[in-house]
PDB file of N, CA and C in Angstrom:
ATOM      1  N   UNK A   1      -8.430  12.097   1.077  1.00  0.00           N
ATOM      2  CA  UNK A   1      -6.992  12.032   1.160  1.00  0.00           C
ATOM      3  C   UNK A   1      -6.457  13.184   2.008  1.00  0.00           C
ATOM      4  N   UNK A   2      -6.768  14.156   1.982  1.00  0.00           N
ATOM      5  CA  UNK A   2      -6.558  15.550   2.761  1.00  0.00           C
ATOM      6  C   UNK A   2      -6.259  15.307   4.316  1.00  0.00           C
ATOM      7  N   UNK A   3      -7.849  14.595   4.151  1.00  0.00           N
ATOM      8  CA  UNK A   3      -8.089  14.427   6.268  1.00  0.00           C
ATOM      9  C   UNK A   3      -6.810  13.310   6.252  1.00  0.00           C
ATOM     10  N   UNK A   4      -6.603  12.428   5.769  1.00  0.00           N
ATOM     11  CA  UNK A   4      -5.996  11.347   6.279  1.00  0.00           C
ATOM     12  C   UNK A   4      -4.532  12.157   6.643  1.00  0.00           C
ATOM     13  N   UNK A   5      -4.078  13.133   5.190  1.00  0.00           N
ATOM     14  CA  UNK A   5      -2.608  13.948   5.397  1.00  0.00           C
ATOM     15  C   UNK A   5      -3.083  14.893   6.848  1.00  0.00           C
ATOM     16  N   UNK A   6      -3.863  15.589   6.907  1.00  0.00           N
ATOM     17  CA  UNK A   6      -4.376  16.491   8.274  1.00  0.00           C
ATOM     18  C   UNK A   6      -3.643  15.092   9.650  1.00  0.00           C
ATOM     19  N   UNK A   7      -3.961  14.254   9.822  1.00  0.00           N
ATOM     20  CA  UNK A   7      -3.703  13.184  11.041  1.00  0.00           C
ATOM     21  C   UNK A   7      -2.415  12.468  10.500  1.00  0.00           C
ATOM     22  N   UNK A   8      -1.962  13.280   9.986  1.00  0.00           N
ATOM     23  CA  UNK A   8      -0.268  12.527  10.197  1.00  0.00           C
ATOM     24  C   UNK A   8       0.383  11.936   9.179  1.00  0.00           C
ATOM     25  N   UNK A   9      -0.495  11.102   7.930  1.00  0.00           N
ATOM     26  CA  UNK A   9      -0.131   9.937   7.164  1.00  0.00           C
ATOM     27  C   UNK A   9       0.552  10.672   5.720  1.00  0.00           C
ATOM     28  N   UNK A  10       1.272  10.096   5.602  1.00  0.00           N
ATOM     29  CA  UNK A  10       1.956  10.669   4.597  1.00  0.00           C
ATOM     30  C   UNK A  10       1.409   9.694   2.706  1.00  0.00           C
ATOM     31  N   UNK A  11       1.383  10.854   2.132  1.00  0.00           N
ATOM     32  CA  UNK A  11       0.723  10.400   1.051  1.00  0.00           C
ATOM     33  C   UNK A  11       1.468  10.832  -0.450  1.00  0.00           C
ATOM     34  N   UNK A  12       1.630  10.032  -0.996  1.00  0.00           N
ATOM     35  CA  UNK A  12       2.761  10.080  -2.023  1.00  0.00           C
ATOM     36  C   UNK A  12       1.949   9.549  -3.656  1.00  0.00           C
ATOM     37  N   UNK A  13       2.673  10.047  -5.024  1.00  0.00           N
ATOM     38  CA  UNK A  13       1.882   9.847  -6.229  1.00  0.00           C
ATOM     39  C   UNK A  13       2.883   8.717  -6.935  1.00  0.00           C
ATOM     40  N   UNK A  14       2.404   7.704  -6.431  1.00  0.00           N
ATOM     41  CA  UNK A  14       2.997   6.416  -6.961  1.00  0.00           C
ATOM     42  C   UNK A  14       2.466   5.926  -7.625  1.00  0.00           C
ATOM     43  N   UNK A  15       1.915   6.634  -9.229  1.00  0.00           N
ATOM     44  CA  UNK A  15       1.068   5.637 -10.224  1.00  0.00           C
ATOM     45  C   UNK A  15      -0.080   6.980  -9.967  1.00  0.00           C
ATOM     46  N   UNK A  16      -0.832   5.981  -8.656  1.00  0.00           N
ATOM     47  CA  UNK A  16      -2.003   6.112  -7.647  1.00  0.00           C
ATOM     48  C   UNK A  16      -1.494   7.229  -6.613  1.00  0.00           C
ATOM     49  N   UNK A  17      -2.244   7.762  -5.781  1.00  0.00           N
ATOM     50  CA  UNK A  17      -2.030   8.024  -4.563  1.00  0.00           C
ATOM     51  C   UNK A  17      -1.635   7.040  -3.910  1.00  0.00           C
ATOM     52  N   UNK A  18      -1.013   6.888  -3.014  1.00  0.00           N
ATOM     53  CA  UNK A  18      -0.810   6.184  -1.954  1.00  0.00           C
ATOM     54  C   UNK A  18      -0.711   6.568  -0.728  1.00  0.00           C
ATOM     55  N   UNK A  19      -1.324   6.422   0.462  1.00  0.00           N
ATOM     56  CA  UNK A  19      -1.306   6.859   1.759  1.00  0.00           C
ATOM     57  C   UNK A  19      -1.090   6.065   2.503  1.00  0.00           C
ATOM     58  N   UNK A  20       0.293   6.763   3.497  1.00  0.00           N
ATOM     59  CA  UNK A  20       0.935   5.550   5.084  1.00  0.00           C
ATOM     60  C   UNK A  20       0.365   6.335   6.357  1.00  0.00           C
ATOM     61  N   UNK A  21       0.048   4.871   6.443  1.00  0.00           N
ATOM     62  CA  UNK A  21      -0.487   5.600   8.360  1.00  0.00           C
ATOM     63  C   UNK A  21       1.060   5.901   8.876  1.00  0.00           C
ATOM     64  N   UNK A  22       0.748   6.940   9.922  1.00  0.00           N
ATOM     65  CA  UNK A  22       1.977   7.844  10.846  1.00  0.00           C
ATOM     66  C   UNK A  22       2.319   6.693  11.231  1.00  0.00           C
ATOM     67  N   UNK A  23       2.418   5.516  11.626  1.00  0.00           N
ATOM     68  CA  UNK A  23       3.030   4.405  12.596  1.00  0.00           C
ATOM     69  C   UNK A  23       3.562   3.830  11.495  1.00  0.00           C
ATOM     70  N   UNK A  24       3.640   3.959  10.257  1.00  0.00           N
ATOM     71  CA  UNK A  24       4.541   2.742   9.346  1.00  0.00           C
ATOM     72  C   UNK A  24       5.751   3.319   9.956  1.00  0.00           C
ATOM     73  N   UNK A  25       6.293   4.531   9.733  1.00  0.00           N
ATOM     74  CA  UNK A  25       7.623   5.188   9.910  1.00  0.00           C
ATOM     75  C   UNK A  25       8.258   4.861  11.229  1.00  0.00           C
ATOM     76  N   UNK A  26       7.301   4.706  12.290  1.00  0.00           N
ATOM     77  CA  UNK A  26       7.591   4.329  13.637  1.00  0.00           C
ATOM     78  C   UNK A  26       7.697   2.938  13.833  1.00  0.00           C
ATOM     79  N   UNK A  27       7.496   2.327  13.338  1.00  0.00           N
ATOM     80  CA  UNK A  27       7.125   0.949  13.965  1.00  0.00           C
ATOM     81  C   UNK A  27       8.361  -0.176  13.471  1.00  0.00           C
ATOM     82  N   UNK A  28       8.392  -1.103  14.341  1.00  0.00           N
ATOM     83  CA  UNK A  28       9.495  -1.928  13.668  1.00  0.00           C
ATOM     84  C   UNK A  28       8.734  -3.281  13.255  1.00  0.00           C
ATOM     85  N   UNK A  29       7.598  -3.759  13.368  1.00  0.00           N
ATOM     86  CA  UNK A  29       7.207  -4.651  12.676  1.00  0.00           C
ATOM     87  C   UNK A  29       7.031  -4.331  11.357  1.00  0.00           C
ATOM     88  N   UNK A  30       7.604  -3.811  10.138  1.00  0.00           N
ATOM     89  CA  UNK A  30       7.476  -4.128   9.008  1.00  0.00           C
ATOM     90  C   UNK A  30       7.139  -4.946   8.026  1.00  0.00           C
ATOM     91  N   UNK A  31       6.853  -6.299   8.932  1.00  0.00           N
ATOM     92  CA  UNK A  31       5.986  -7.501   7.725  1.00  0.00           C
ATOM     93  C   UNK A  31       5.156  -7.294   6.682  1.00  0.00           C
ATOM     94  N   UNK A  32       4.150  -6.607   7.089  1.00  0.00           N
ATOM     95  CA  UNK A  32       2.944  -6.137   6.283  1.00  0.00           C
ATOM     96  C   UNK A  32       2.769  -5.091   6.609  1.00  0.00           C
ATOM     97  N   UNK A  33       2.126  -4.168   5.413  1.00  0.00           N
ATOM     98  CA  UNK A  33       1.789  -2.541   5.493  1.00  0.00           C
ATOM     99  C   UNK A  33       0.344  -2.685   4.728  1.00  0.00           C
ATOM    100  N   UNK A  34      -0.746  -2.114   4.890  1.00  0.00           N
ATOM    101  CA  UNK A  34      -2.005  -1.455   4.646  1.00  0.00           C
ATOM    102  C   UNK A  34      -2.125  -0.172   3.937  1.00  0.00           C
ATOM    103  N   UNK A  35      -2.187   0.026   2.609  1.00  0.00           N
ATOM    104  CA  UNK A  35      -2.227   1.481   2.033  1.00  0.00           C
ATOM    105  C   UNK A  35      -3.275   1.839   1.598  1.00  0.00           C
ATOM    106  N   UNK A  36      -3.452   3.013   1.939  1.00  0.00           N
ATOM    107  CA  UNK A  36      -4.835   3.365   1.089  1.00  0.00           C
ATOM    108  C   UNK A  36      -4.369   4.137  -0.106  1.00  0.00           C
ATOM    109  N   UNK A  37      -5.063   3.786  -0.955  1.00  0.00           N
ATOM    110  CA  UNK A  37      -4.973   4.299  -2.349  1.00  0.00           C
ATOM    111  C   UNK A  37      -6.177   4.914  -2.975  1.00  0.00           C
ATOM    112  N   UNK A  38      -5.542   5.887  -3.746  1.00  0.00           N
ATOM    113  CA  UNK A  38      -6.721   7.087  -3.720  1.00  0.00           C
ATOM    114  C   UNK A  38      -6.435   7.547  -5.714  1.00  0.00           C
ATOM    115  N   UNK A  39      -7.244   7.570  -6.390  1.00  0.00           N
ATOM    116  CA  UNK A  39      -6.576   7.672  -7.960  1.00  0.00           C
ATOM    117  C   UNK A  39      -6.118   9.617  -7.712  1.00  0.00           C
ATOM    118  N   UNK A  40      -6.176   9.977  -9.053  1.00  0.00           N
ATOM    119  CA  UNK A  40      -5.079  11.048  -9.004  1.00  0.00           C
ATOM    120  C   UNK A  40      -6.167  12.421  -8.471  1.00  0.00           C
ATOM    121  N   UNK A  41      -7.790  12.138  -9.086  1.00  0.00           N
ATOM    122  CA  UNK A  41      -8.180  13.135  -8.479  1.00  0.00           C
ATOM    123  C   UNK A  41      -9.001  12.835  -7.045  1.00  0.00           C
ATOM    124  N   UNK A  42      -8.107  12.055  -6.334  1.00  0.00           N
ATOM    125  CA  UNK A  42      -8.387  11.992  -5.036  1.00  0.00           C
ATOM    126  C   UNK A  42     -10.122  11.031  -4.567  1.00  0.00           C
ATOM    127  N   UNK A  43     -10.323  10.227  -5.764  1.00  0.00           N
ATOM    128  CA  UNK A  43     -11.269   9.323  -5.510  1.00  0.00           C
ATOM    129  C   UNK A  43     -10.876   8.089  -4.774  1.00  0.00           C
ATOM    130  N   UNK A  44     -11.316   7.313  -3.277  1.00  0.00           N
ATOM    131  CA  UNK A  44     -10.355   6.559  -3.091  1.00  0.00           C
ATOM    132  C   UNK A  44     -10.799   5.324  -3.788  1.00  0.00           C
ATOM    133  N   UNK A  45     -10.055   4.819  -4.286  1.00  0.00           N
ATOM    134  CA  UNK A  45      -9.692   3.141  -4.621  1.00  0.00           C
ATOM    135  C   UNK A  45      -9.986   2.372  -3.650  1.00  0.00           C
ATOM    136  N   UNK A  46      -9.430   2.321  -3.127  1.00  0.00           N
ATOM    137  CA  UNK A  46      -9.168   0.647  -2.011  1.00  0.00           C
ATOM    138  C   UNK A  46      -7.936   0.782  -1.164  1.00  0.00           C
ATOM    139  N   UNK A  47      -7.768  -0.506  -0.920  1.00  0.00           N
ATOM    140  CA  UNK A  47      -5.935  -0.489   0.232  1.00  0.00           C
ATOM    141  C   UNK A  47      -5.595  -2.026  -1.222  1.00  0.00           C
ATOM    142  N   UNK A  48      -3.925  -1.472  -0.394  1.00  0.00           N
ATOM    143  CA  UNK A  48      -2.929  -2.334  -0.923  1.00  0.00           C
ATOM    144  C   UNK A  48      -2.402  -3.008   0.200  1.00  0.00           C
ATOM    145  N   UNK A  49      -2.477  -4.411   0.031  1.00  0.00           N
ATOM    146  CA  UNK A  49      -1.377  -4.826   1.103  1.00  0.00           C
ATOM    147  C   UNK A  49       0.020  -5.015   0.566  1.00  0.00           C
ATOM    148  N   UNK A  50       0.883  -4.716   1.743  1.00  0.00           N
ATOM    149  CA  UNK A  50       2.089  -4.987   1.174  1.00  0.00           C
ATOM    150  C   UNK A  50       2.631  -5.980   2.040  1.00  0.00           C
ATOM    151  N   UNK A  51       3.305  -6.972   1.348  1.00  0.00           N
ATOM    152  CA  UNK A  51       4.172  -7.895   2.385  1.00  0.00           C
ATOM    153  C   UNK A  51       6.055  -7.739   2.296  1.00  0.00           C
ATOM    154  N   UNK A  52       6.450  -7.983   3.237  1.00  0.00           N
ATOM    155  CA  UNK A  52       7.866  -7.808   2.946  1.00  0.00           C
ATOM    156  C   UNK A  52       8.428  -9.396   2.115  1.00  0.00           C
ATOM    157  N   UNK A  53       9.661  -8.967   1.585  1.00  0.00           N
ATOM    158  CA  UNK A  53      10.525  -9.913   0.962  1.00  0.00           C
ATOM    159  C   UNK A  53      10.451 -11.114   2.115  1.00  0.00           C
ATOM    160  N   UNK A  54      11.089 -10.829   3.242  1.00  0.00           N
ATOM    161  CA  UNK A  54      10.707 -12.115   4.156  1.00  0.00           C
ATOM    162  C   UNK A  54       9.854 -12.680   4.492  1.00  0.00           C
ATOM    163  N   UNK A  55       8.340 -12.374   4.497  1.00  0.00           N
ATOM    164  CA  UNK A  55       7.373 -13.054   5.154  1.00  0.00           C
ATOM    165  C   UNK A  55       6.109 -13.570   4.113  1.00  0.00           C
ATOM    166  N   UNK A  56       6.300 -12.939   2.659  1.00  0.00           N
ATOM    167  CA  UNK A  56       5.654 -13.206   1.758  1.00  0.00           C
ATOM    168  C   UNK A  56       6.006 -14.792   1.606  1.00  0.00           C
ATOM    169  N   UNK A  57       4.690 -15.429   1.522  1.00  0.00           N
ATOM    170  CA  UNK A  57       4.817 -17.078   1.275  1.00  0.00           C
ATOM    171  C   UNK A  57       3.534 -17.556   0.566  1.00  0.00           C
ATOM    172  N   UNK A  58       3.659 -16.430  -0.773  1.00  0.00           N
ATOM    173  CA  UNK A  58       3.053 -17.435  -1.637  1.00  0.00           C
ATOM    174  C   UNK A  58       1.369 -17.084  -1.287  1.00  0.00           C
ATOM    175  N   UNK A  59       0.982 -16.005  -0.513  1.00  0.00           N
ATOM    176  CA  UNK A  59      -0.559 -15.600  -0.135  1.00  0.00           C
ATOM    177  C   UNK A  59      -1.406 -15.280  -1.215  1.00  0.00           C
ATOM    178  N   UNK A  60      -2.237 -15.605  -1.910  1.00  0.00           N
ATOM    179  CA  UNK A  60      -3.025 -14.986  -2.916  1.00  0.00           C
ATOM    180  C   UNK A  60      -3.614 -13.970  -3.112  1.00  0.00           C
ATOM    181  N   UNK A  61      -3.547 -12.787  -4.212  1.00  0.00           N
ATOM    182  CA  UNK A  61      -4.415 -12.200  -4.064  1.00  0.00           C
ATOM    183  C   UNK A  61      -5.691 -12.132  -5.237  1.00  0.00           C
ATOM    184  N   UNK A  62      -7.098 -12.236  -4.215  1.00  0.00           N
ATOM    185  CA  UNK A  62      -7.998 -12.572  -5.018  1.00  0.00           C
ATOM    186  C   UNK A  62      -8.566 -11.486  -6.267  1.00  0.00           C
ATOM    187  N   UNK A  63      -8.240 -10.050  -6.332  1.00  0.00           N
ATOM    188  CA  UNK A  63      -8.465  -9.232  -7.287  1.00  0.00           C
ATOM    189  C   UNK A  63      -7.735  -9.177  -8.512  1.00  0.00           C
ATOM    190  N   UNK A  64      -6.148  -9.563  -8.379  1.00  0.00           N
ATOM    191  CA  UNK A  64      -4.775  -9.174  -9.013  1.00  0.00           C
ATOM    192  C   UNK A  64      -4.055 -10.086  -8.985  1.00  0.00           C
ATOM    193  N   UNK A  65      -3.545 -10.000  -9.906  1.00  0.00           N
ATOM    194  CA  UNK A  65      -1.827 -10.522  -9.841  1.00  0.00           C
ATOM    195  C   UNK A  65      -1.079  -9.611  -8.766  1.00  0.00           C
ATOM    196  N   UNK A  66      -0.163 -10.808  -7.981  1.00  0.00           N
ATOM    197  CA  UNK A  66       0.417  -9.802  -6.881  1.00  0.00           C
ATOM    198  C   UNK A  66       1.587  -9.278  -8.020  1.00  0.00           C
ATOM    199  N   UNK A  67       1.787  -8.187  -7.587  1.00  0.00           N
ATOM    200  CA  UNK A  67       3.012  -7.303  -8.156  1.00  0.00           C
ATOM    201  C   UNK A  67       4.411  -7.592  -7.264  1.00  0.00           C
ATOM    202  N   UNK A  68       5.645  -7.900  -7.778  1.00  0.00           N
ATOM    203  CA  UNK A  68       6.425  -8.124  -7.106  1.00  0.00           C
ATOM    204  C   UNK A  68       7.351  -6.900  -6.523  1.00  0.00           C
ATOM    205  N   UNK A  69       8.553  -7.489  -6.043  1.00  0.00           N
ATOM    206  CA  UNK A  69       9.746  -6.094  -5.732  1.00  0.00           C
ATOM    207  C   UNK A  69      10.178  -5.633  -6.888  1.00  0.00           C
ATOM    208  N   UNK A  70      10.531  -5.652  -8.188  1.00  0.00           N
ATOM    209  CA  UNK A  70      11.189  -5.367  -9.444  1.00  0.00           C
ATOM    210  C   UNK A  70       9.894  -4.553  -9.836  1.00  0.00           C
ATOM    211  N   UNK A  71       8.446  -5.060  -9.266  1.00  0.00           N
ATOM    212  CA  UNK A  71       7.801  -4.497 -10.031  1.00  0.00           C
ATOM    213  C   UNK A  71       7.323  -3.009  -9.402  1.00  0.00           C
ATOM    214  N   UNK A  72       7.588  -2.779  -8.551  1.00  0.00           N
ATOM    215  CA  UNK A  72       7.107  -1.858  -7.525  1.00  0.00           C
ATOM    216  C   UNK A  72       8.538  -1.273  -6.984  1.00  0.00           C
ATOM    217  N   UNK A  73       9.558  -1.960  -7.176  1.00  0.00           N
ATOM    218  CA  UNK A  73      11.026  -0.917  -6.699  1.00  0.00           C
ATOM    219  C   UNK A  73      11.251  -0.699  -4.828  1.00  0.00           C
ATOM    220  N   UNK A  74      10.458  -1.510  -4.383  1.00  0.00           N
ATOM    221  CA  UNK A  74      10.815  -1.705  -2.954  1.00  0.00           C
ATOM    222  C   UNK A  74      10.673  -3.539  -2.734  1.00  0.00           C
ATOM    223  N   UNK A  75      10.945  -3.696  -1.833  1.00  0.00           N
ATOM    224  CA  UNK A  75      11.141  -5.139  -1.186  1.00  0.00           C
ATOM    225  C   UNK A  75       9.653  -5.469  -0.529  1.00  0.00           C
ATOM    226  N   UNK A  76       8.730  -5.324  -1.171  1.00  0.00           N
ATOM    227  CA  UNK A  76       7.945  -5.843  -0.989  1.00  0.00           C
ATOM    228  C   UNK A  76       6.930  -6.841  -1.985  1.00  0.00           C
ATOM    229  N   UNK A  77       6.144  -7.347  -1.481  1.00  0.00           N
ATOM    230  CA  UNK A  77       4.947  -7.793  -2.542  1.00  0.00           C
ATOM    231  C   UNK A  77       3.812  -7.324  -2.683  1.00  0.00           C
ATOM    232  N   UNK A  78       3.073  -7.039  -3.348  1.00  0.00           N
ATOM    233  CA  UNK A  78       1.794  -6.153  -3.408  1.00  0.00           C
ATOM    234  C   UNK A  78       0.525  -6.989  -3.542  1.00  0.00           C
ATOM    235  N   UNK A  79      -0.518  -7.196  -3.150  1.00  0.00           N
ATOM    236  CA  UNK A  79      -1.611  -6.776  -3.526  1.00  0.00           C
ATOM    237  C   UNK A  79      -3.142  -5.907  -3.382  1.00  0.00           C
ATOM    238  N   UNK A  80      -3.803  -5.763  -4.404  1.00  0.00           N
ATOM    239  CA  UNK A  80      -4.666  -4.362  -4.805  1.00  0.00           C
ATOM    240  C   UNK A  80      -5.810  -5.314  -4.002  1.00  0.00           C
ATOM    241  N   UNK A  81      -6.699  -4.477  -3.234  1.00  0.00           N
ATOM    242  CA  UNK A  81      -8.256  -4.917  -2.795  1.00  0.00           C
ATOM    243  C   UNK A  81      -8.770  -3.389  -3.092  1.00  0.00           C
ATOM    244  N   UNK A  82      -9.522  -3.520  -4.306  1.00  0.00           N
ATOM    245  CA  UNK A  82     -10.181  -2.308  -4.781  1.00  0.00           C
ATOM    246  C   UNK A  82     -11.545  -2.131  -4.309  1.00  0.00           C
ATOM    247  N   UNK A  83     -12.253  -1.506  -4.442  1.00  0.00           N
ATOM    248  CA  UNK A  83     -13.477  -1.714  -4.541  1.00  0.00           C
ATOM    249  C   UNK A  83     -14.353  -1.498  -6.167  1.00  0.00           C
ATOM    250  N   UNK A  84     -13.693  -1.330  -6.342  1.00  0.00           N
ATOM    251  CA  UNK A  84     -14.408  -1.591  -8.146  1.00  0.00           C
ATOM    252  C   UNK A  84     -14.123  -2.987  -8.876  1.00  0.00           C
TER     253      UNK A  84
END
């Protein structure tokens, strides 16, 4: 998690770690975001995809129940690809 904050990505304690590549903030395609997630003592998990309120249509995810916007507090949809 360190190196990834060292190259730019900003990493936040949402639950989980969560880490954004430097181009989420830049970029205007917002459809989908890629997070890496890391637990609290910095073991990584997996990525999260996120989809926005608009483009989410119903995609499955095969690990999880997707988590919605109410459930997560942004306009997106979630799901976890762990590796455990």
């Amino acid at each position: 998690m360190e190196r990834l904050e060292d190259r730019g990505w900003t990493c936040a304690p949402l639950g989980e770690w969560h880490c954004f590549n430097p181009a989420f903030g830049k970029s205007k395609n917002t459809s989908s975001i890629t997070v890496n997630v890391f637990e609290v003592d910095g073991k990584f998990l997996g990525t999260e995809v996120l989809w926005s309120v608009g483009t989410y249509a119903g995609q499955p995810c095969p690990q999880d129940e997707i988590l919605t916007p109410a459930d997560i507090g942004i306009p997106y949809y979630a799901c976890h690809h762990y590796s455990h």
